[in-house]
C-alpha atoms as a PDB file:
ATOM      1  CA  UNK A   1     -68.069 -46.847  20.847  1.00  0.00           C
ATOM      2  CA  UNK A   2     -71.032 -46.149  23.463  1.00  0.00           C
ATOM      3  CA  UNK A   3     -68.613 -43.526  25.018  1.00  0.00           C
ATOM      4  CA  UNK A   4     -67.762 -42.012  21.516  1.00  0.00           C
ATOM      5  CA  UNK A   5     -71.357 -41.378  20.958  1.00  0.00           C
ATOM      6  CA  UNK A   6     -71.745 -40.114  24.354  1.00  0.00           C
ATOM      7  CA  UNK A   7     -69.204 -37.282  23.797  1.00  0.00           C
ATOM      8  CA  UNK A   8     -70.215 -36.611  20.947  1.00  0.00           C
ATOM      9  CA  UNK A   9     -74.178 -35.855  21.667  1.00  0.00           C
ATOM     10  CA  UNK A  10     -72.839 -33.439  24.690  1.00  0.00           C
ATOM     11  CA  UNK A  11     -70.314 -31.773  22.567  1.00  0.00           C
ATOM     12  CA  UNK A  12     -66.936 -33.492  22.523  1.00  0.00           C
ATOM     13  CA  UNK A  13     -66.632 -33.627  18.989  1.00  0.00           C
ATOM     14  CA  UNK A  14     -63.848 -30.423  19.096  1.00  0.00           C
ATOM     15  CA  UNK A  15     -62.010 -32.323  21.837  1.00  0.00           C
ATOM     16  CA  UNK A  16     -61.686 -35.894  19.867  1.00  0.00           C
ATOM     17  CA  UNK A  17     -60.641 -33.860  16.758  1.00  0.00           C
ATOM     18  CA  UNK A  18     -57.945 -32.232  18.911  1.00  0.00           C
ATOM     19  CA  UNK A  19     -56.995 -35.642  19.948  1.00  0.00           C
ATOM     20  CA  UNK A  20     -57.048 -37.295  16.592  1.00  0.00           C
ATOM     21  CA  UNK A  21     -54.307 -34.790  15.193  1.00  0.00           C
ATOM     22  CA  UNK A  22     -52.066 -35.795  18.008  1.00  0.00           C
ATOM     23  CA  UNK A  23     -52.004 -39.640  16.001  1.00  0.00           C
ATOM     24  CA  UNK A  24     -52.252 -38.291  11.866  1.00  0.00           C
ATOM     25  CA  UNK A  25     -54.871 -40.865  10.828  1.00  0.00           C
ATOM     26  CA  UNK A  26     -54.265 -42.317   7.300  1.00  0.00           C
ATOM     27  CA  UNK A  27     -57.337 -44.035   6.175  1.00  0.00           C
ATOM     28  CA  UNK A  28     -59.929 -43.620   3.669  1.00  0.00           C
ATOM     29  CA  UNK A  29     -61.610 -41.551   5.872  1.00  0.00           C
ATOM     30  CA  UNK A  30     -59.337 -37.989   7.370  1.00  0.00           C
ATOM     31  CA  UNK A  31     -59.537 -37.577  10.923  1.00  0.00           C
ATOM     32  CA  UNK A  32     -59.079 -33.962  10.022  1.00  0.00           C
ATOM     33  CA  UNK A  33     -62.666 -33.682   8.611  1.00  0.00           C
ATOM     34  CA  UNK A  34     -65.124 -32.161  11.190  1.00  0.00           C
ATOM     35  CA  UNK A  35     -68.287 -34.526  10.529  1.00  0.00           C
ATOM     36  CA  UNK A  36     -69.005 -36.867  13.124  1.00  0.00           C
ATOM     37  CA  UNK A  37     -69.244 -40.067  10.936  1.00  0.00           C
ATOM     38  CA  UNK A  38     -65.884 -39.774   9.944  1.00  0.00           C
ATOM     39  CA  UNK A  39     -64.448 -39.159  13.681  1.00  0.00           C
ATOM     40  CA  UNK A  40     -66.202 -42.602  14.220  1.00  0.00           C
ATOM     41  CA  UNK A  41     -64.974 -44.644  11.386  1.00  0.00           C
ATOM     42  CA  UNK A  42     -61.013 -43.491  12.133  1.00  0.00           C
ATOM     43  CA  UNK A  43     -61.494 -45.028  15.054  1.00  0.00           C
ATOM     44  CA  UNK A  44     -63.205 -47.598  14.506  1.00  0.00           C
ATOM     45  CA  UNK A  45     -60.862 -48.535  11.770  1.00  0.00           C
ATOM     46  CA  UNK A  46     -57.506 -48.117  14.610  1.00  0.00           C
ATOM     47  CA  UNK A  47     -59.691 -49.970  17.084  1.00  0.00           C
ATOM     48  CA  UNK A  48     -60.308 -52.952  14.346  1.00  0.00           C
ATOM     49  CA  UNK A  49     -56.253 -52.876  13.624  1.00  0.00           C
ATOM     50  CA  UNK A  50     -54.882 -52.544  17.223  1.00  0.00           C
ATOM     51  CA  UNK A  51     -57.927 -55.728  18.317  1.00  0.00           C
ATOM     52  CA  UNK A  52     -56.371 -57.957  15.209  1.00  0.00           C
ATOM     53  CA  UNK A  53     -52.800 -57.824  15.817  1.00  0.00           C
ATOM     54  CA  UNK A  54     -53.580 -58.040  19.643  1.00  0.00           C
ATOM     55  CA  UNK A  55     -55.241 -61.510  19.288  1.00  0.00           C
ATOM     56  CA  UNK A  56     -53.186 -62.325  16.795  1.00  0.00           C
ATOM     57  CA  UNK A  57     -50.212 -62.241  19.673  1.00  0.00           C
ATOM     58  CA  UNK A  58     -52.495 -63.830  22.334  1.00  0.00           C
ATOM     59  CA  UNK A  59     -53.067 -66.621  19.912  1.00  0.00           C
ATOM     60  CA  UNK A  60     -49.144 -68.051  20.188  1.00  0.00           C
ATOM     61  CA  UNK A  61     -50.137 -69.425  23.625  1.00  0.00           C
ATOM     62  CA  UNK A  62     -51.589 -72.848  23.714  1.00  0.00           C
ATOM     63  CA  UNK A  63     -54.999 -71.211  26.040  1.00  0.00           C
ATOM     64  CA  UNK A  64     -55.691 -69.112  23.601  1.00  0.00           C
ATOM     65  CA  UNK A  65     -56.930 -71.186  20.655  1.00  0.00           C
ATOM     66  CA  UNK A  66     -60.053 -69.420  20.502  1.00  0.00           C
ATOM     67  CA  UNK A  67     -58.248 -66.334  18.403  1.00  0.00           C
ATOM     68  CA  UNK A  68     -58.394 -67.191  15.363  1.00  0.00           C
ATOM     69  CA  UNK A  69     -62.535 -67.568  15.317  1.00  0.00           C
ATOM     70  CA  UNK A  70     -62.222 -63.676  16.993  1.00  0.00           C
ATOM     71  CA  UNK A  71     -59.795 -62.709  13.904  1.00  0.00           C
ATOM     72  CA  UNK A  72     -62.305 -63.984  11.606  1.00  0.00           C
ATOM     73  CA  UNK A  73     -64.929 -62.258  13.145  1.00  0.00           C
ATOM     74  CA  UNK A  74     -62.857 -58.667  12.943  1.00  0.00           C
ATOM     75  CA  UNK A  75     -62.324 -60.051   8.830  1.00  0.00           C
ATOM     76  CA  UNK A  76     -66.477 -60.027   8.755  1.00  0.00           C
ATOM     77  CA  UNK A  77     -66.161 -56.308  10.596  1.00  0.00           C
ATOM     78  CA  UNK A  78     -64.027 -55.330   8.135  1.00  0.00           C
ATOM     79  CA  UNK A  79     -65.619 -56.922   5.098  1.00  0.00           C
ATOM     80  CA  UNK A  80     -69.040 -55.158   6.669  1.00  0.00           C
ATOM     81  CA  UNK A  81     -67.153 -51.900   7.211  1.00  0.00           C
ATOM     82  CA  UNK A  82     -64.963 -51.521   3.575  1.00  0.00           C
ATOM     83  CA  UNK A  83     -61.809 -51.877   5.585  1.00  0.00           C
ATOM     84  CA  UNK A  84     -60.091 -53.572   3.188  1.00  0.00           C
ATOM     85  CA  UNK A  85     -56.893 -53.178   4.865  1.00  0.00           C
ATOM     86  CA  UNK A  86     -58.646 -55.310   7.906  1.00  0.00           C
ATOM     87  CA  UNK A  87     -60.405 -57.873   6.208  1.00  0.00           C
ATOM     88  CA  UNK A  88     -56.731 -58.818   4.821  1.00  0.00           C
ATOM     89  CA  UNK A  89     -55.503 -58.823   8.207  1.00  0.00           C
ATOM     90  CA  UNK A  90     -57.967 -60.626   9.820  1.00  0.00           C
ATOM     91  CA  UNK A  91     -58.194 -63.425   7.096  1.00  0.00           C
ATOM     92  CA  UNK A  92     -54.319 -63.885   7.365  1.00  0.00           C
ATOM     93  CA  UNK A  93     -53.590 -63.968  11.134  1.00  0.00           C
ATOM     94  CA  UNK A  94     -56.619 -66.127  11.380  1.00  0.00           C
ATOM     95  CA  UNK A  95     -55.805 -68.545   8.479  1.00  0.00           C
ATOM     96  CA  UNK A  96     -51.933 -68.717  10.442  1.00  0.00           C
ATOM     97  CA  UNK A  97     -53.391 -69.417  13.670  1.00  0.00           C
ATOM     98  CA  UNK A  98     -55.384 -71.962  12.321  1.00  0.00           C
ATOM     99  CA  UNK A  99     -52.735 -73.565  10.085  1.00  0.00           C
ATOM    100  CA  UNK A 100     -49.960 -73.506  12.861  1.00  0.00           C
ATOM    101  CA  UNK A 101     -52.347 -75.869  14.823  1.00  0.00           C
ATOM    102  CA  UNK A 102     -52.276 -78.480  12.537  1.00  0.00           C
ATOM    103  CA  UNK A 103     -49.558 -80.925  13.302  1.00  0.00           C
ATOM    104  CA  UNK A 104     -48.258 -81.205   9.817  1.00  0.00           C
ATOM    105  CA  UNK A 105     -48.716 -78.423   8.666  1.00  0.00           C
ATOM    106  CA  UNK A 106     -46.770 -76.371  11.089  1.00  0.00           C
ATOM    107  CA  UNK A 107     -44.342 -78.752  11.139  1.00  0.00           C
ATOM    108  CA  UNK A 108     -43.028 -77.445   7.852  1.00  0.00           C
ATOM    109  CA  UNK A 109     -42.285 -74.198   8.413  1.00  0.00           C
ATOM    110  CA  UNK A 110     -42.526 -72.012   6.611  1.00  0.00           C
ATOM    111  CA  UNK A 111     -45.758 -73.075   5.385  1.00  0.00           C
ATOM    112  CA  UNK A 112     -48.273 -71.998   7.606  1.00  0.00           C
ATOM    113  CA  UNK A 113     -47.522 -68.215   7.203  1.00  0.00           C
ATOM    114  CA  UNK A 114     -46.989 -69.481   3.105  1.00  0.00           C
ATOM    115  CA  UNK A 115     -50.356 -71.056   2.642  1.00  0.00           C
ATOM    116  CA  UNK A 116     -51.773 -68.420   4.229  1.00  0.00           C
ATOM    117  CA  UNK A 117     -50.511 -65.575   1.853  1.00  0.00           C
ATOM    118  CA  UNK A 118     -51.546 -67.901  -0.618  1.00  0.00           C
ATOM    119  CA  UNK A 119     -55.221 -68.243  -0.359  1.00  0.00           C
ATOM    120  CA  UNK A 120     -55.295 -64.276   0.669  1.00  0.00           C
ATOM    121  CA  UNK A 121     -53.759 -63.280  -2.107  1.00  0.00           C
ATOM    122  CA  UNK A 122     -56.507 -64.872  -4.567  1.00  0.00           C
ATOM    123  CA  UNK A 123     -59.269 -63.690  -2.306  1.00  0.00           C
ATOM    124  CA  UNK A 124     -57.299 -60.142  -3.039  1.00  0.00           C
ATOM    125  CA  UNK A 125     -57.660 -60.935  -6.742  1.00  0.00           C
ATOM    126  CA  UNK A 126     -60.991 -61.802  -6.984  1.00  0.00           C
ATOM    127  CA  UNK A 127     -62.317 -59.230  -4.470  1.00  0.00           C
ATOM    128  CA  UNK A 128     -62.129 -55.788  -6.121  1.00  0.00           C
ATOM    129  CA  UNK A 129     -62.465 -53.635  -3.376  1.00  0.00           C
ATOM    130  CA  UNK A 130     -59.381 -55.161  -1.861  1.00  0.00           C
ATOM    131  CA  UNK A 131     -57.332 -53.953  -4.339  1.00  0.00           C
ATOM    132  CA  UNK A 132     -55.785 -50.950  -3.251  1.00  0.00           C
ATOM    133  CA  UNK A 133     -54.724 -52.770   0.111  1.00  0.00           C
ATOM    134  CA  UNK A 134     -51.959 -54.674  -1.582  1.00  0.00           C
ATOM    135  CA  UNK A 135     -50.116 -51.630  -2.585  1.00  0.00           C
ATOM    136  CA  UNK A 136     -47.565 -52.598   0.169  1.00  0.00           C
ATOM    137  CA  UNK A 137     -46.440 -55.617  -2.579  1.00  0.00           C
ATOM    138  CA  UNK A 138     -42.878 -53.080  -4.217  1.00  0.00           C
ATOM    139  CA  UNK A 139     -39.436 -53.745  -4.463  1.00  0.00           C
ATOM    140  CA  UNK A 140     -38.559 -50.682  -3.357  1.00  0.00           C
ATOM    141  CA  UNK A 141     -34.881 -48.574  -3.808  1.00  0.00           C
ATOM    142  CA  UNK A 142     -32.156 -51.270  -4.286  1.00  0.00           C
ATOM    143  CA  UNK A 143     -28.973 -48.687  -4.144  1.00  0.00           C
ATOM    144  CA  UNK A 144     -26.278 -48.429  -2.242  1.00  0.00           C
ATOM    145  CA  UNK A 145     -27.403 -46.888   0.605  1.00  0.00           C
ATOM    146  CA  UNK A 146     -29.727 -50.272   0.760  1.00  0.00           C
ATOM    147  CA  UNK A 147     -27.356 -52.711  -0.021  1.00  0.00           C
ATOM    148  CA  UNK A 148     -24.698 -50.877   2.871  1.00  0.00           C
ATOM    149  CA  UNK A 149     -27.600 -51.103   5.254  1.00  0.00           C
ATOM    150  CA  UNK A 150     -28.781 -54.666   4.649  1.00  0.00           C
ATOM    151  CA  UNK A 151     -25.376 -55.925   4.990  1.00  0.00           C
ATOM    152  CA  UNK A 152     -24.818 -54.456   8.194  1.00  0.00           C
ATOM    153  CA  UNK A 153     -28.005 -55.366   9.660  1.00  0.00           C
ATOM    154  CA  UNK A 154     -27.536 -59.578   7.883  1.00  0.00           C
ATOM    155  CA  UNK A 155     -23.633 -58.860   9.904  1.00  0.00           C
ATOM    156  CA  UNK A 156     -25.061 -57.804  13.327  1.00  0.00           C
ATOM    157  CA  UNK A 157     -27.965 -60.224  13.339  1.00  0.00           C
ATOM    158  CA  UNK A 158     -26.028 -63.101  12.711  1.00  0.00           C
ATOM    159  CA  UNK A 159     -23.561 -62.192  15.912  1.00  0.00           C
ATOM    160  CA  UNK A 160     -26.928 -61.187  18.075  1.00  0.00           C
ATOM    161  CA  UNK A 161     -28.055 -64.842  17.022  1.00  0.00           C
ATOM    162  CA  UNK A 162     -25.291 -66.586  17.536  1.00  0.00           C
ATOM    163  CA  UNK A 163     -24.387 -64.594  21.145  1.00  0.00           C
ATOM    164  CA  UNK A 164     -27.926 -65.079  21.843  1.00  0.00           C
ATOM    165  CA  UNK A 165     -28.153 -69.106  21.403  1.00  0.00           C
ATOM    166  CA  UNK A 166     -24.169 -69.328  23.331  1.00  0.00           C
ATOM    167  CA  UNK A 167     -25.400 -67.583  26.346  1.00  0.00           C
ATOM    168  CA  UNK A 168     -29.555 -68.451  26.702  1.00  0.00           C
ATOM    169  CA  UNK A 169     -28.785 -72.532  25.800  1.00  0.00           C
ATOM    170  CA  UNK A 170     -32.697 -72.706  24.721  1.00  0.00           C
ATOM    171  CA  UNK A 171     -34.030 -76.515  24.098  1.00  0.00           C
ATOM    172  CA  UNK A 172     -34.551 -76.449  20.772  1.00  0.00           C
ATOM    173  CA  UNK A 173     -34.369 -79.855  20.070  1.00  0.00           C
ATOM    174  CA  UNK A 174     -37.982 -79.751  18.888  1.00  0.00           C
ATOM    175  CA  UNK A 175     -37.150 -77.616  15.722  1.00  0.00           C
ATOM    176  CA  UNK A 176     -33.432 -79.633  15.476  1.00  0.00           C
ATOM    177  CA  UNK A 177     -35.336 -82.984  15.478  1.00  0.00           C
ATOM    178  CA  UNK A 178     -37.024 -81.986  12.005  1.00  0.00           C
ATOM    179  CA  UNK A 179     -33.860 -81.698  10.418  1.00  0.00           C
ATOM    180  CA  UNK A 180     -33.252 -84.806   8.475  1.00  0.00           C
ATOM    181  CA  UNK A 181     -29.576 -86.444   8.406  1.00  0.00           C
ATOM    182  CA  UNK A 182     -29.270 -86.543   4.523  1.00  0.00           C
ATOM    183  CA  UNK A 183     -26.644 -85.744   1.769  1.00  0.00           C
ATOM    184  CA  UNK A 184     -24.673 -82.368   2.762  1.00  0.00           C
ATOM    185  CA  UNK A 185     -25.642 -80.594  -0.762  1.00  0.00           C
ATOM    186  CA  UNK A 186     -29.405 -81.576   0.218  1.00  0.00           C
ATOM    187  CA  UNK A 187     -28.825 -79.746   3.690  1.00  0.00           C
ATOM    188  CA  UNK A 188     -27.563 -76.662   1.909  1.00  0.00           C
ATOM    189  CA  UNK A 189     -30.251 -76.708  -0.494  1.00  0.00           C
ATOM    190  CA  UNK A 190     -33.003 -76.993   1.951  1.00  0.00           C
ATOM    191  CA  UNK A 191     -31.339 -74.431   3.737  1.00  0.00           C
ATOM    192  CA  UNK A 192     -31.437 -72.128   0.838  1.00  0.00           C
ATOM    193  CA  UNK A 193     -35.345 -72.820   0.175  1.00  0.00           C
ATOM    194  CA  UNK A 194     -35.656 -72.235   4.274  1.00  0.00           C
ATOM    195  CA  UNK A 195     -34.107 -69.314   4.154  1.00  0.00           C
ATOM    196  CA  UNK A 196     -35.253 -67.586   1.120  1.00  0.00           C
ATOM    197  CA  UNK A 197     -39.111 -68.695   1.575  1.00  0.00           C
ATOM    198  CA  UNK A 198     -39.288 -67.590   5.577  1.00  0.00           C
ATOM    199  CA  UNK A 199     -37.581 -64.047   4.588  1.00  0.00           C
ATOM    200  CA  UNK A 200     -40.036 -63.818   2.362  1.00  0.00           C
ATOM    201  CA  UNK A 201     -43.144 -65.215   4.126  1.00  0.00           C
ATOM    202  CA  UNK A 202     -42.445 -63.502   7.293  1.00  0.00           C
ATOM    203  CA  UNK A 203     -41.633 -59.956   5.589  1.00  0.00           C
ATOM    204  CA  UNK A 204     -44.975 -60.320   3.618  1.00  0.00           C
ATOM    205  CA  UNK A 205     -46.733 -60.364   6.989  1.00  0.00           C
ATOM    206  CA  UNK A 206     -44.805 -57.998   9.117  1.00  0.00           C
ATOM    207  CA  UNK A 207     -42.729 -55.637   6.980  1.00  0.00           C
ATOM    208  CA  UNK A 208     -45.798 -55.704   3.958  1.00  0.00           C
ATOM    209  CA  UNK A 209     -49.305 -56.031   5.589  1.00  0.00           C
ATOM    210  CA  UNK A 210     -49.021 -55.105   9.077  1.00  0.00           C
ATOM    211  CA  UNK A 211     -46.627 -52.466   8.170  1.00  0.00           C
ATOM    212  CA  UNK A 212     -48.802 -50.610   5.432  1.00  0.00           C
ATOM    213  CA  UNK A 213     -52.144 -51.475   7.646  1.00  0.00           C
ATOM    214  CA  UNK A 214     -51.292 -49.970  10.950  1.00  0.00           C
ATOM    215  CA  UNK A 215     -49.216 -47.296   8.791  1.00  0.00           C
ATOM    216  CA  UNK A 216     -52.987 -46.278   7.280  1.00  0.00           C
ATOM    217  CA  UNK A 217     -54.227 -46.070  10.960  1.00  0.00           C
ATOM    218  CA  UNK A 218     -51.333 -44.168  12.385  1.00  0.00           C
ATOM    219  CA  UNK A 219     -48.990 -42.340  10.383  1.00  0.00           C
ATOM    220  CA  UNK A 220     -46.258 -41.479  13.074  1.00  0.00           C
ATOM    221  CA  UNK A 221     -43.202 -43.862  12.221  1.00  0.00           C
ATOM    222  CA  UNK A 222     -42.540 -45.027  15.659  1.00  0.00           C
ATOM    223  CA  UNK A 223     -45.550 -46.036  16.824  1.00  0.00           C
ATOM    224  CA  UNK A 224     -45.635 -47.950  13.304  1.00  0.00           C
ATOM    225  CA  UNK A 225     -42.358 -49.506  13.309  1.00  0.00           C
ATOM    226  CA  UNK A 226     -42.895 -50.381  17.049  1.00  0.00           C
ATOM    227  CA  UNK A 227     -46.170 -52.084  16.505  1.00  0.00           C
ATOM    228  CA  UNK A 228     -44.829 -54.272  14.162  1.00  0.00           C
ATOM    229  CA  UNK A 229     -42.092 -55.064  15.626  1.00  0.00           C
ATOM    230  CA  UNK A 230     -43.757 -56.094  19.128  1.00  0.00           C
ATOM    231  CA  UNK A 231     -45.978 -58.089  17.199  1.00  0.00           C
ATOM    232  CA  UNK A 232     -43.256 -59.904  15.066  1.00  0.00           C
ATOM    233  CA  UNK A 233     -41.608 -60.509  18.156  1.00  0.00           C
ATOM    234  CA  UNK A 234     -44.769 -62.005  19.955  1.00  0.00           C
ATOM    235  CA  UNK A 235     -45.139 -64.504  16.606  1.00  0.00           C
ATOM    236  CA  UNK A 236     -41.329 -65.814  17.868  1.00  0.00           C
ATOM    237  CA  UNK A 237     -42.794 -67.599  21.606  1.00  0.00           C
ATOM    238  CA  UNK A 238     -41.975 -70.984  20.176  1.00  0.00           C
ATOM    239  CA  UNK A 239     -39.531 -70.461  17.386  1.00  0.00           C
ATOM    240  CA  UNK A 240     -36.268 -69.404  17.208  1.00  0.00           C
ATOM    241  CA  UNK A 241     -35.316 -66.764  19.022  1.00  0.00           C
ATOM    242  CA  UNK A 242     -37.441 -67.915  21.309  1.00  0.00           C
ATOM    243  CA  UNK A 243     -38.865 -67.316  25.220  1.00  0.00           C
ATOM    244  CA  UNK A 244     -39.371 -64.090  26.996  1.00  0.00           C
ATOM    245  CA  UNK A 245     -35.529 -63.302  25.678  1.00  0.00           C
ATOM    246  CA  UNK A 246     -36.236 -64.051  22.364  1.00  0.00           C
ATOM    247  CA  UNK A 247     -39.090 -62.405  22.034  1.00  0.00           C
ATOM    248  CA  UNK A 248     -37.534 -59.456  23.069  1.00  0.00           C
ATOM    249  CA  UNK A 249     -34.308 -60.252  20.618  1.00  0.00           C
ATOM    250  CA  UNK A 250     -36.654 -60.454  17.614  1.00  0.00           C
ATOM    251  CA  UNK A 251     -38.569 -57.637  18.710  1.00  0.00           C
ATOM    252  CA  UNK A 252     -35.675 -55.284  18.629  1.00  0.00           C
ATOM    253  CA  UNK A 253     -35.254 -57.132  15.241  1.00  0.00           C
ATOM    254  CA  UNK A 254     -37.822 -56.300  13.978  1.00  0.00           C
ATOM    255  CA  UNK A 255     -37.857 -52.291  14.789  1.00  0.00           C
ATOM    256  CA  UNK A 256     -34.246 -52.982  12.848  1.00  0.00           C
ATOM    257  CA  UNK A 257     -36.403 -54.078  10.324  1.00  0.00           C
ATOM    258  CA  UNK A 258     -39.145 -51.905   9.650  1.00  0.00           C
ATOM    259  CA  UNK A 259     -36.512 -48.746   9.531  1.00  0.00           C
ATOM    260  CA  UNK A 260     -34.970 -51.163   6.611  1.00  0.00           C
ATOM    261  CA  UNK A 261     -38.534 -51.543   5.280  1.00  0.00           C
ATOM    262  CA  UNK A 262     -39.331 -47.240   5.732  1.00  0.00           C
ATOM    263  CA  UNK A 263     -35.957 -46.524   4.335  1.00  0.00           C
ATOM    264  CA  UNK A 264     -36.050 -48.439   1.434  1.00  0.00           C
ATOM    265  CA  UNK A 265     -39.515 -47.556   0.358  1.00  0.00           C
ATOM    266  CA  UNK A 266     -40.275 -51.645  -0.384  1.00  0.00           C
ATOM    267  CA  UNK A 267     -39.534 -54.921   0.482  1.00  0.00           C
ATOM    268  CA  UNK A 268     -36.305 -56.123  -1.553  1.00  0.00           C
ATOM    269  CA  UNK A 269     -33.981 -55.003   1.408  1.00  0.00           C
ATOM    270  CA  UNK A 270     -35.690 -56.194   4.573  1.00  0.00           C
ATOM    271  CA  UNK A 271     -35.955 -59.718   2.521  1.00  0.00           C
ATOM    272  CA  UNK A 272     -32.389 -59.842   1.930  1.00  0.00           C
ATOM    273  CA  UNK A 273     -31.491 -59.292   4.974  1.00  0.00           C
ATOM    274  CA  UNK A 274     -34.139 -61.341   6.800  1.00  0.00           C
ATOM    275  CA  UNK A 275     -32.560 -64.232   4.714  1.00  0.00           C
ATOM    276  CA  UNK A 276     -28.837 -63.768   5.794  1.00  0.00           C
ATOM    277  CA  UNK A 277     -30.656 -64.208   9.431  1.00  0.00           C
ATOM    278  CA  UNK A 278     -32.411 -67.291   8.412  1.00  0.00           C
ATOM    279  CA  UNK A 279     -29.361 -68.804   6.953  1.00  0.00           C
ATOM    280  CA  UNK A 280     -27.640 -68.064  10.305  1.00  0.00           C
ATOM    281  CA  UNK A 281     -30.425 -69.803  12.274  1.00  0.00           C
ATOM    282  CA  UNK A 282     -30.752 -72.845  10.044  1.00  0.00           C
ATOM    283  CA  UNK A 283     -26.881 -73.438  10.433  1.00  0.00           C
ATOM    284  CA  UNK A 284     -27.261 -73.949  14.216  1.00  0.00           C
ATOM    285  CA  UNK A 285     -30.012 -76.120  14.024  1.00  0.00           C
ATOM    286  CA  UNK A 286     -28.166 -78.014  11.423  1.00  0.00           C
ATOM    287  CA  UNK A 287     -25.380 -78.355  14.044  1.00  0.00           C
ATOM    288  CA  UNK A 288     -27.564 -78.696  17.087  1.00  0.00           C
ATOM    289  CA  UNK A 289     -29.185 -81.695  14.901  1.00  0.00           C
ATOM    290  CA  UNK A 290     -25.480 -83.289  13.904  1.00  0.00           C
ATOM    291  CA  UNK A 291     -24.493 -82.872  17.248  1.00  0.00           C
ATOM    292  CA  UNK A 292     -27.099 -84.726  19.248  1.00  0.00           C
ATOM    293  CA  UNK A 293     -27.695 -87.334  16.199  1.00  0.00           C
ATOM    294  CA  UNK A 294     -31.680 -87.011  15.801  1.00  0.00           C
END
């Protein structure tokens, strides 16, 4: 921000503006207004967005436990600031951060990212000027243009899933080993709560929140879809896909995704489908578990 206000005392004001309209800012504030203060809150408000989401993926590596006290500190920037939008984001990747390094806790997944939503969803209600920031909460268009396009998205992520796992072999006998060796209807049951809650959870965070947030900060459609999807992708290091392949595999997912989650205008459709893939995913474990008798 010292260079900002350096250009701007010597007369770079006209060239910023340029710039701005290259990346339509979608804020409470319009890029597209000449006064300086509001060239300097559109970017701090992208700056705030782009730091959260960036320490949000550092903070999947062991090292970098230190993230989620720098997420909370961009929730206080944007609490200071009336970024609603940011103080959401920040509260919730810090809260998961947090919650995913408790033992127990994250060993029932999905209830890190659940918990989470939880206790930011009653700061939401009783914080008024939050408010408007949860306007990315719709079903959205449930037609059959949806219902064709979530069923070919459940089909090929199911074969990407089950192609991926056949020809990477991961270890992941440290999600398998959770899966206890109880009555069959039990497994199918859990399964359906696994499935159903995670699709849910997970398209909160990524197709809801981080979608509509970076989507106020830049309004071009692939650099939103892309964001969230690199960052959805970064949040699967340890899970399943998982590695450098399967962060890549649930990266490309997740563009897949967020056109689901543009196209239908909501989040009914990319929940659905998310699902099918979660069902998918919990049958291998289910058989990695059988298999190897933990």
């Amino acid at each position: 921000m010292i260079y900002l206000g350096l250009l701007t005392r010597v007369g770079g004001v006209s060239f910023l503006n340029s710039f701005c309209r290259l990346i339509p800012y979608k804020g409470e504030m319009e890029v597209t207004k000449t006064n300086d203060c509001t060239l300097k809150h559109s970017w701090i408000h992208r700056t705030l967005v782009l730091l959260c989401l960036v320490f949000f993926g550092m903070g999947v590596f062991p090292q970098f436990a230190f993230c989620s006290v720098v997420l909370f500190i961009l929730m206080l920037s944007g609490l200071y600031l009336r970024f609603a939008d940011v103080f959401l984001l920040g509260l919730t990747c810090g809260l998961m951060l947090l919650l995913c390094r408790i033992g127990t806790i994250s060993k029932l997944w999905p209830l890190p990212t659940a918990l989470a939503l939880g206790i930011v969803l009653i700061i939401g209600k009783l914080t008024p000027f939050t408010k408007e920031a949860f306007g990315w909460i719709r079903r959205g268009d449930w037609g059959r243009q949806q219902i064709a396009t979530t069923t070919i998205v459940a089909a090929i992520s199911g074969i990407s899933l089950v192609s991926w796992y056949v020809i990477v072999k991961p270890d992941i006998s440290d999600i398998a080993g959770r899966i206890a060796h109880v009555h069959p209807i039990a497994l199918i049951l859990t399964g359906l709560l696994f499935s159903i809650s995670n699709a849910i959870c997970e398209e909160f965070v990524w197709r809801g929140m981080i979608f509509d947030t970076v989507e106020r900060a830049f309004s071009s459609s692939a650099v939103v879809i892309f964001v969230q999807a690199l960052s959805f992708g970064m949040a699967h290091l340890n899970g399943f896909p998982r590695g450098a392949s399967g962060i890549i595999l649930a990266s490309i997912y997740g563009c897949i995704m967020g056109y689901v989650r543009q196209q239908s205008k909501g989040l009914l459709a990319p929940i659905v489908a998310h699902a099918f893939a979660d069902a998918v995913i919990y049958s291998i474990l289910v058989s990695v578990a059988l298999a190897s008798g933990t």
